[in-house]
Protein backbone atom coordinates (compact mmCIF):
# COMPACT_ATOMS: atom_id res chain seq x y z
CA UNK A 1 0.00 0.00 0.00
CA UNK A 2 2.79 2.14 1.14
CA UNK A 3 4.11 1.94 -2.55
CA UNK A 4 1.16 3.06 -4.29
CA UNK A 5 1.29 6.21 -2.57
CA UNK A 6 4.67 6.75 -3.06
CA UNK A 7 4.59 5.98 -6.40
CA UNK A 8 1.56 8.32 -6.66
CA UNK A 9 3.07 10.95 -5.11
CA UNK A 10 6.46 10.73 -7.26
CA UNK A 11 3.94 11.09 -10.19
CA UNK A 12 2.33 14.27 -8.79
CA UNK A 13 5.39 16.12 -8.18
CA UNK A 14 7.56 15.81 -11.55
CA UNK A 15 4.14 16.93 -13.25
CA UNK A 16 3.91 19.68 -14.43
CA UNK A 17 2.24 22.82 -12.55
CA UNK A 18 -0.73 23.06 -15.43
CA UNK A 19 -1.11 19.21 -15.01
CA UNK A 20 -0.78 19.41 -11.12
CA UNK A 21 -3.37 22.41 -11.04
CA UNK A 22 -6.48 20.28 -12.34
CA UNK A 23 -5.84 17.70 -10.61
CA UNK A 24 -6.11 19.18 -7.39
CA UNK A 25 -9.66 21.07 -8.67
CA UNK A 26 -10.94 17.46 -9.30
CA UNK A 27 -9.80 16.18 -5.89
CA UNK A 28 -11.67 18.93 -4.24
CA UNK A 29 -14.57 19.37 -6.59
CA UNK A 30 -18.32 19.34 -4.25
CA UNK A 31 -16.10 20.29 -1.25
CA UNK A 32 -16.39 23.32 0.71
CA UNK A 33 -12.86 24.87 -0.74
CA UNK A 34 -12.61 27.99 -2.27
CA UNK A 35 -10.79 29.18 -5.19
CA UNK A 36 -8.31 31.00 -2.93
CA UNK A 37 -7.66 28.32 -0.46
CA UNK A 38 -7.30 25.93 -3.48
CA UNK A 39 -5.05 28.77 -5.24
CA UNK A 40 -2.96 28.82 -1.99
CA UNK A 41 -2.16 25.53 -1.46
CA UNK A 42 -1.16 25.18 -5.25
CA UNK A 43 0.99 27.56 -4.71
CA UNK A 44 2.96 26.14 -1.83
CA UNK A 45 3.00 22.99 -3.79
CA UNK A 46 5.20 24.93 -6.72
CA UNK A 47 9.21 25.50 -6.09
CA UNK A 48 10.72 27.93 -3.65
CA UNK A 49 12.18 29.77 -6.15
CA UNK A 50 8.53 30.60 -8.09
CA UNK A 51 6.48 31.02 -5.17
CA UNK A 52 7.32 34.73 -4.13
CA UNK A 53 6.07 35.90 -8.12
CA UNK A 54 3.20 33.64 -7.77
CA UNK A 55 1.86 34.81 -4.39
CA UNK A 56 2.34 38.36 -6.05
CA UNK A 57 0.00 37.94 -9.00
CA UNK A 58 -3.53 39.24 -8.73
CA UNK A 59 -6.47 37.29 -7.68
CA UNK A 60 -8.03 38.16 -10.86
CA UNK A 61 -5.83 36.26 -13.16
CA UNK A 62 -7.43 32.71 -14.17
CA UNK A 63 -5.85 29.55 -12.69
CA UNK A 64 -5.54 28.25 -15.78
CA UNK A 65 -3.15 31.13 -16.93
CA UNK A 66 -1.52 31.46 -14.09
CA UNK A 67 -0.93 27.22 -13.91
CA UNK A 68 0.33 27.37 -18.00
CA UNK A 69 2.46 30.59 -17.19
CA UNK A 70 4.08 28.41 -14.34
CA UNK A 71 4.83 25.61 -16.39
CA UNK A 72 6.56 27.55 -18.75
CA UNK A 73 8.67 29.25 -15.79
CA UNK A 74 9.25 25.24 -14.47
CA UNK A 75 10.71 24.34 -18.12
CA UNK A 76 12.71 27.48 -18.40
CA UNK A 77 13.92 26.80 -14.98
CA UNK A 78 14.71 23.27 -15.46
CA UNK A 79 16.50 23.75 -18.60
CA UNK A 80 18.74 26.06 -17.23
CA UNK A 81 19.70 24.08 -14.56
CA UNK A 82 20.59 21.30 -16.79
CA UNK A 83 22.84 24.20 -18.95
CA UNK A 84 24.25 24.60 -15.70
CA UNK A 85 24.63 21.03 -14.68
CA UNK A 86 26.09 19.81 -18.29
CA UNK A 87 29.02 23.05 -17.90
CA UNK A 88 29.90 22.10 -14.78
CA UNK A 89 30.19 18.45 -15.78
CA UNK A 90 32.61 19.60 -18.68
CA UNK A 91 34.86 22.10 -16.76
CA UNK A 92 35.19 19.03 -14.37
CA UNK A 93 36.39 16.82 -17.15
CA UNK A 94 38.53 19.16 -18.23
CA UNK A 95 40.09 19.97 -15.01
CA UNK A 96 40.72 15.99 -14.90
CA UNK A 97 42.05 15.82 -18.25
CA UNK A 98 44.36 18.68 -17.34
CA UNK A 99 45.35 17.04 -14.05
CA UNK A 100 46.02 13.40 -15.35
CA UNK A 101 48.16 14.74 -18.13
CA UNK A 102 50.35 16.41 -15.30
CA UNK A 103 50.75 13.77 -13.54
CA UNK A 104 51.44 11.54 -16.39
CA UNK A 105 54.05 14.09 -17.56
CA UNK A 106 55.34 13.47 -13.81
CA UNK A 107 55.55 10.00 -14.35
């Protein structure tokens, strides 16, 4: 049992914030929850790093916007962090490279 839910839960977080968004409206749909309190917990749910922008926006603007906007943030995000991640990887070849060519110099 314990593995459904985590496997449930791994699911829910690498989707995507305009996947995640109606997800949670279906979960809660005939409850007493409010757009707000539904809008504020989907917001916690989202990255550190988006939430201060998010929590800014206007109550006004459409979930669905405001989920698609997001997503687009998440993949800019995540692709950047992968430009990041593949550079360092190569400087730290390099510096390898560099390092076992010294010491085989040495040898």
């Amino acid at each position: 049992m314990y593995q459904i839910y985590e496997t449930r839960a791994r699911r829910l977080a690498s989707s995507l914030p305009s996947e995640l968004l109606p997800h949670m409206q279906s979960e809660v749909e005939g409850r007493q929850i409010g757009d707000m309190e539904l809008r504020q917990v989907w917001t916690k749910c989202m990255p550190r790093k988006m939430r201060p922008g998010l929590e800014m926006s206007t109550n006004d603007t459409p979930h669905d916007e405001l989920a698609d906007f997001t997503s687009n943030c998440l993949r800019n995000l995540r692709e950047e962090e992968n430009r990041t991640s593949q550079i360092t990887k190569e400087k730290a070849k390099r510096t390898l490279s560099l390092t076992m060519d010294k010491i085989a110099k040495m040898l």
